[in-house]
C-alpha atoms as a PDB file:
ATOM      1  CA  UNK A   1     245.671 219.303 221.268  1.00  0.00           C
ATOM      2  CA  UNK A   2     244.395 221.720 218.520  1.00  0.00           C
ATOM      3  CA  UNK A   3     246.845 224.593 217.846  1.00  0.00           C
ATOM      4  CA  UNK A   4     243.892 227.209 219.649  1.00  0.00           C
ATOM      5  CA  UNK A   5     243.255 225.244 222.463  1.00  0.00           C
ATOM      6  CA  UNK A   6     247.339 225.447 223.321  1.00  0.00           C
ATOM      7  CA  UNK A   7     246.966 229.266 222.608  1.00  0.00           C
ATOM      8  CA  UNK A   8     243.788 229.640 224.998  1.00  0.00           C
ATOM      9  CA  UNK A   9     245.474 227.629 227.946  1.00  0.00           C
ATOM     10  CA  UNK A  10     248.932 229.902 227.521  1.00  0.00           C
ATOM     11  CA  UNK A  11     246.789 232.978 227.230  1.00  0.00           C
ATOM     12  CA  UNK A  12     245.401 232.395 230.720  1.00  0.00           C
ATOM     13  CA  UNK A  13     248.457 232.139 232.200  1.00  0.00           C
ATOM     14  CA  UNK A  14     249.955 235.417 230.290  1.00  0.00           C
ATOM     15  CA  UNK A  15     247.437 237.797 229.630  1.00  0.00           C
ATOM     16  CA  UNK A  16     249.559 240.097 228.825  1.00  0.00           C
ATOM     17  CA  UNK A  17     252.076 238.683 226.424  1.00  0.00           C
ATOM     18  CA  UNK A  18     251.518 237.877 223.369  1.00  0.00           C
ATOM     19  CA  UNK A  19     251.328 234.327 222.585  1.00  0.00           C
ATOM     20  CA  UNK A  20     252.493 232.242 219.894  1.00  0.00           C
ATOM     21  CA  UNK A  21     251.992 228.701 218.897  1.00  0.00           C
ATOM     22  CA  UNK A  22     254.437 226.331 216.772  1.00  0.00           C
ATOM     23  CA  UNK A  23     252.199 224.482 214.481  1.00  0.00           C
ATOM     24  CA  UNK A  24     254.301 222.790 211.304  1.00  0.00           C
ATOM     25  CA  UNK A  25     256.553 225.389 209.370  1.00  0.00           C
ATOM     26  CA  UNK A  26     254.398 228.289 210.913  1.00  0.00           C
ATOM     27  CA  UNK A  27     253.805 230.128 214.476  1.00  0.00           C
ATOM     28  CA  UNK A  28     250.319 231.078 215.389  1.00  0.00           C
ATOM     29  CA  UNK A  29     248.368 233.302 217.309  1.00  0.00           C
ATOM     30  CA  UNK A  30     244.481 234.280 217.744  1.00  0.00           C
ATOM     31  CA  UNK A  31     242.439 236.416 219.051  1.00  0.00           C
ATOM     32  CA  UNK A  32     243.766 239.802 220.351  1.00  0.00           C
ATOM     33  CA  UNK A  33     247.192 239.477 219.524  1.00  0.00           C
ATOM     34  CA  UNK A  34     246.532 239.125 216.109  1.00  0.00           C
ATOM     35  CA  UNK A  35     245.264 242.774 216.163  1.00  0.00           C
ATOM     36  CA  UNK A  36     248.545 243.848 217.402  1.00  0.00           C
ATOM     37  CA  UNK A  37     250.363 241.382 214.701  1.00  0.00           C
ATOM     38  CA  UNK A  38     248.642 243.349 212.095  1.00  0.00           C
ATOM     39  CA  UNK A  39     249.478 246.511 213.561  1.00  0.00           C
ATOM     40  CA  UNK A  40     252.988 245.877 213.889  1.00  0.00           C
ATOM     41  CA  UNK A  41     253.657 243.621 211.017  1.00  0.00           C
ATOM     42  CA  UNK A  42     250.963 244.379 208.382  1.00  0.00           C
ATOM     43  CA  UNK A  43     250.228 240.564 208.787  1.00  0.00           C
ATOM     44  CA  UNK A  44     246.418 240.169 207.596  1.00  0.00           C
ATOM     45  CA  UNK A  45     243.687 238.949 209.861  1.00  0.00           C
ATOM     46  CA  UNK A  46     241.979 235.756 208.993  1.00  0.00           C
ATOM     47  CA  UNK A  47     239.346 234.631 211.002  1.00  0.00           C
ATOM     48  CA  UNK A  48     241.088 235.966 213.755  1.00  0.00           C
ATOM     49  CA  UNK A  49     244.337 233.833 213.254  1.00  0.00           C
ATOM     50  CA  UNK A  50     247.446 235.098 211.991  1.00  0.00           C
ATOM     51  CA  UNK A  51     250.571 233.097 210.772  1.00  0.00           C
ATOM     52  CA  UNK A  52     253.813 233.389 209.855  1.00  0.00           C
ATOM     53  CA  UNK A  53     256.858 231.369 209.040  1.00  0.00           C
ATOM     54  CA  UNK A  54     259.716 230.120 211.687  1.00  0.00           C
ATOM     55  CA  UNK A  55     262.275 231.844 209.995  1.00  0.00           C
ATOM     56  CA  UNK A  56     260.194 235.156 210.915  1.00  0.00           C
ATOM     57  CA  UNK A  57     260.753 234.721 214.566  1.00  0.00           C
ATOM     58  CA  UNK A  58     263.692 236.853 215.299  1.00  0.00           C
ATOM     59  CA  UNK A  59     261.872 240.104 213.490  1.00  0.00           C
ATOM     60  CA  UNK A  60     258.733 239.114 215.451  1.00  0.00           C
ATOM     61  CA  UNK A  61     260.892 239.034 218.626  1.00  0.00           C
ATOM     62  CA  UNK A  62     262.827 241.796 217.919  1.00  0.00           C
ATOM     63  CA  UNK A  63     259.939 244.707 216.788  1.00  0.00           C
ATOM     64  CA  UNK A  64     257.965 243.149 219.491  1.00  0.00           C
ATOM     65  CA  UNK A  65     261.105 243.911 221.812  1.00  0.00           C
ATOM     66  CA  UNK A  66     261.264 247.345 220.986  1.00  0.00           C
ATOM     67  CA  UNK A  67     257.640 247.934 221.146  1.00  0.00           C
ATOM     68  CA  UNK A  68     258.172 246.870 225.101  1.00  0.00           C
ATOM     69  CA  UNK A  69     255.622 243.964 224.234  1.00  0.00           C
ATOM     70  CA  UNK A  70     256.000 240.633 226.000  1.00  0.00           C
ATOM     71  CA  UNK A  71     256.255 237.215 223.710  1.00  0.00           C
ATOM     72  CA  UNK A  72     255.873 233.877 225.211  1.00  0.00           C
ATOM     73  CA  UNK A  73     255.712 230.879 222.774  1.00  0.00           C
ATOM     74  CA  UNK A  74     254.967 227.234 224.109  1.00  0.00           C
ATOM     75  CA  UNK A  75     258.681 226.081 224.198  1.00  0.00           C
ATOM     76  CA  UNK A  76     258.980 229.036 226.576  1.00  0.00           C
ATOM     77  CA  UNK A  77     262.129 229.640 224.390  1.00  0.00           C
ATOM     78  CA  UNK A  78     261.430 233.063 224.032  1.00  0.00           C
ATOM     79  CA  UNK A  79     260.281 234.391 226.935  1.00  0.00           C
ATOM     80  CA  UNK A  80     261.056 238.411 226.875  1.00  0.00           C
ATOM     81  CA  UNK A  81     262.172 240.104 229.931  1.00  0.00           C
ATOM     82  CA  UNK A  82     258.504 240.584 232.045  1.00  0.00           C
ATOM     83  CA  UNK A  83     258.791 244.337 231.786  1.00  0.00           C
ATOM     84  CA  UNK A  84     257.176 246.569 234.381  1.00  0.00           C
ATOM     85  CA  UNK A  85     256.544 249.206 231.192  1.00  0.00           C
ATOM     86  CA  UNK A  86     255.099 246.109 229.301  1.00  0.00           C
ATOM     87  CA  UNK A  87     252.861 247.851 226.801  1.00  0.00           C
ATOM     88  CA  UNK A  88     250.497 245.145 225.727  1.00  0.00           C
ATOM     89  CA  UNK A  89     247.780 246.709 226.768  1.00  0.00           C
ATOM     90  CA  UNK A  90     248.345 250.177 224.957  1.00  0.00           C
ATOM     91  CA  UNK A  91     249.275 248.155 221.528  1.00  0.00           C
ATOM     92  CA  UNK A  92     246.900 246.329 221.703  1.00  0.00           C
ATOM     93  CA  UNK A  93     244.279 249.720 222.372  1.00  0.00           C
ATOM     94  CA  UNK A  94     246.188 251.561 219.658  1.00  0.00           C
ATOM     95  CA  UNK A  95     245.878 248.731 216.758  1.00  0.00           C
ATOM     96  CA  UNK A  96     242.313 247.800 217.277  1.00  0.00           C
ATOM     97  CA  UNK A  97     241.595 251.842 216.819  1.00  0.00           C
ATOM     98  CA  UNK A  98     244.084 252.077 213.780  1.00  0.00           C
ATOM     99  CA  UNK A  99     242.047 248.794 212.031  1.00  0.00           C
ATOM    100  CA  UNK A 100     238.994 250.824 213.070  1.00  0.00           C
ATOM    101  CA  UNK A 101     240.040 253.947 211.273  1.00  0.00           C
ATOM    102  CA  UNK A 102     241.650 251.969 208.018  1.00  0.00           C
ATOM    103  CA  UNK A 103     238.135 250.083 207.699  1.00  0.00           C
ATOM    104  CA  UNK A 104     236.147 253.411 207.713  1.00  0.00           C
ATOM    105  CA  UNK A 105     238.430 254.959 205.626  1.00  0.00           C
ATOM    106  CA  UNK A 106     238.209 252.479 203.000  1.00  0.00           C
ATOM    107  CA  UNK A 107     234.364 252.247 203.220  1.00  0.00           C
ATOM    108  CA  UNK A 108     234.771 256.135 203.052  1.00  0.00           C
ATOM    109  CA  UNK A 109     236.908 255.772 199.608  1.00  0.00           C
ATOM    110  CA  UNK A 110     234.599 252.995 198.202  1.00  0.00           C
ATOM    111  CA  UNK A 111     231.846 255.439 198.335  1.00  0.00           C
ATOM    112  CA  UNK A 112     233.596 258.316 197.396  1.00  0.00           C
ATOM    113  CA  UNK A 113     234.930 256.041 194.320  1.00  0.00           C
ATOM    114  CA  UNK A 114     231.414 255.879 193.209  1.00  0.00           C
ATOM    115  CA  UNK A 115     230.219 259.125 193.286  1.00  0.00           C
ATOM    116  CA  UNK A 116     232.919 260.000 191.425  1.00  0.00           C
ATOM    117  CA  UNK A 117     232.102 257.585 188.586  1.00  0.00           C
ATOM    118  CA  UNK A 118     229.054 258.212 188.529  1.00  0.00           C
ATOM    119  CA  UNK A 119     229.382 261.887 188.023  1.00  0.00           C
ATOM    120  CA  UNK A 120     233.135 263.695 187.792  1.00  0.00           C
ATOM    121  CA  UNK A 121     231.520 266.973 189.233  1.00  0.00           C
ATOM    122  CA  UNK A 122     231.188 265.206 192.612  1.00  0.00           C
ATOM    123  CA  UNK A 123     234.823 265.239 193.212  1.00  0.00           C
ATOM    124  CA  UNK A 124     234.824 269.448 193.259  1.00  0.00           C
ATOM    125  CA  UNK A 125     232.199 269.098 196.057  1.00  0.00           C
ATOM    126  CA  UNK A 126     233.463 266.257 197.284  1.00  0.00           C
ATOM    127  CA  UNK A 127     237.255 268.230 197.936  1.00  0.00           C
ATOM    128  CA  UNK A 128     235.253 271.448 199.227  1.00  0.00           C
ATOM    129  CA  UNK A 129     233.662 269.644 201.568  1.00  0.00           C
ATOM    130  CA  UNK A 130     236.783 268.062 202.814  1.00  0.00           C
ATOM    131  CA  UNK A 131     238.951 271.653 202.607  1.00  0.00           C
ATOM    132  CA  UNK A 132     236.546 273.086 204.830  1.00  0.00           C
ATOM    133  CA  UNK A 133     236.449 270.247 207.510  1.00  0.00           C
END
């Protein structure tokens, strides 16, 4: 079974937790929970899969923890506490927004970048327009 499929099928029963899959030297996980991965852990999205190495675990675990997110991983080793505050849900809300905002801001700063380069008096304008906002 491909290391996905075992993420879908644990997903469905825990909706709410965030999932992780042992595949090799590395845990997995897709999807959603790699928004909140990247939130949480700076890990970097790729093709909506995130890894990270076993030894990682107990920080994963342990921010997760705090954050009052649940973590299931198919050994159902580490299943947290099922917490009636569990805040997947809000996380997972808050870091798609916060990817959201750092794209635009960097599509923001790419343009300003250019204008800049292209001519230095557009950074005068540029900060008046942002002092006034």
């Amino acid at each position: 079974m491909k290391t996905i499929d075992k993420y879908l099928k644990f997903k469905e029963m825990y909706k709410d937790h965030v999932v992780i899959i042992k595949s090799g030297n590395f845990y997995y996980t897709f999807l959603d929970d790699t928004y909140i991965f990247n939130y949480l852990f700076g890990y970097q999205r790729r093709e909506n899969k995130i890894g990270f190495p076993l030894n990682a675990k107990a920080k994963v675990k342990s921010v997760l923890n705090r954050n009052n997110v649940n973590l299931i991983d198919d050994d159902y080793a580490y299943i947290l506490e099922s917490k009636n505050d569990n805040a997947y849900q809000n996380i997972l809300r808050d870091a798609k927004s916060n990817l959201l905002v750092n794209n635009m801001l960097k599509n923001l700063m790419n343009k300003i970048e250019i204008k800049i380069k292209k001519e230095e008096a557009n950074y005068e304008l540029i900060k008046e327009f942002v002092d006034e906002l």
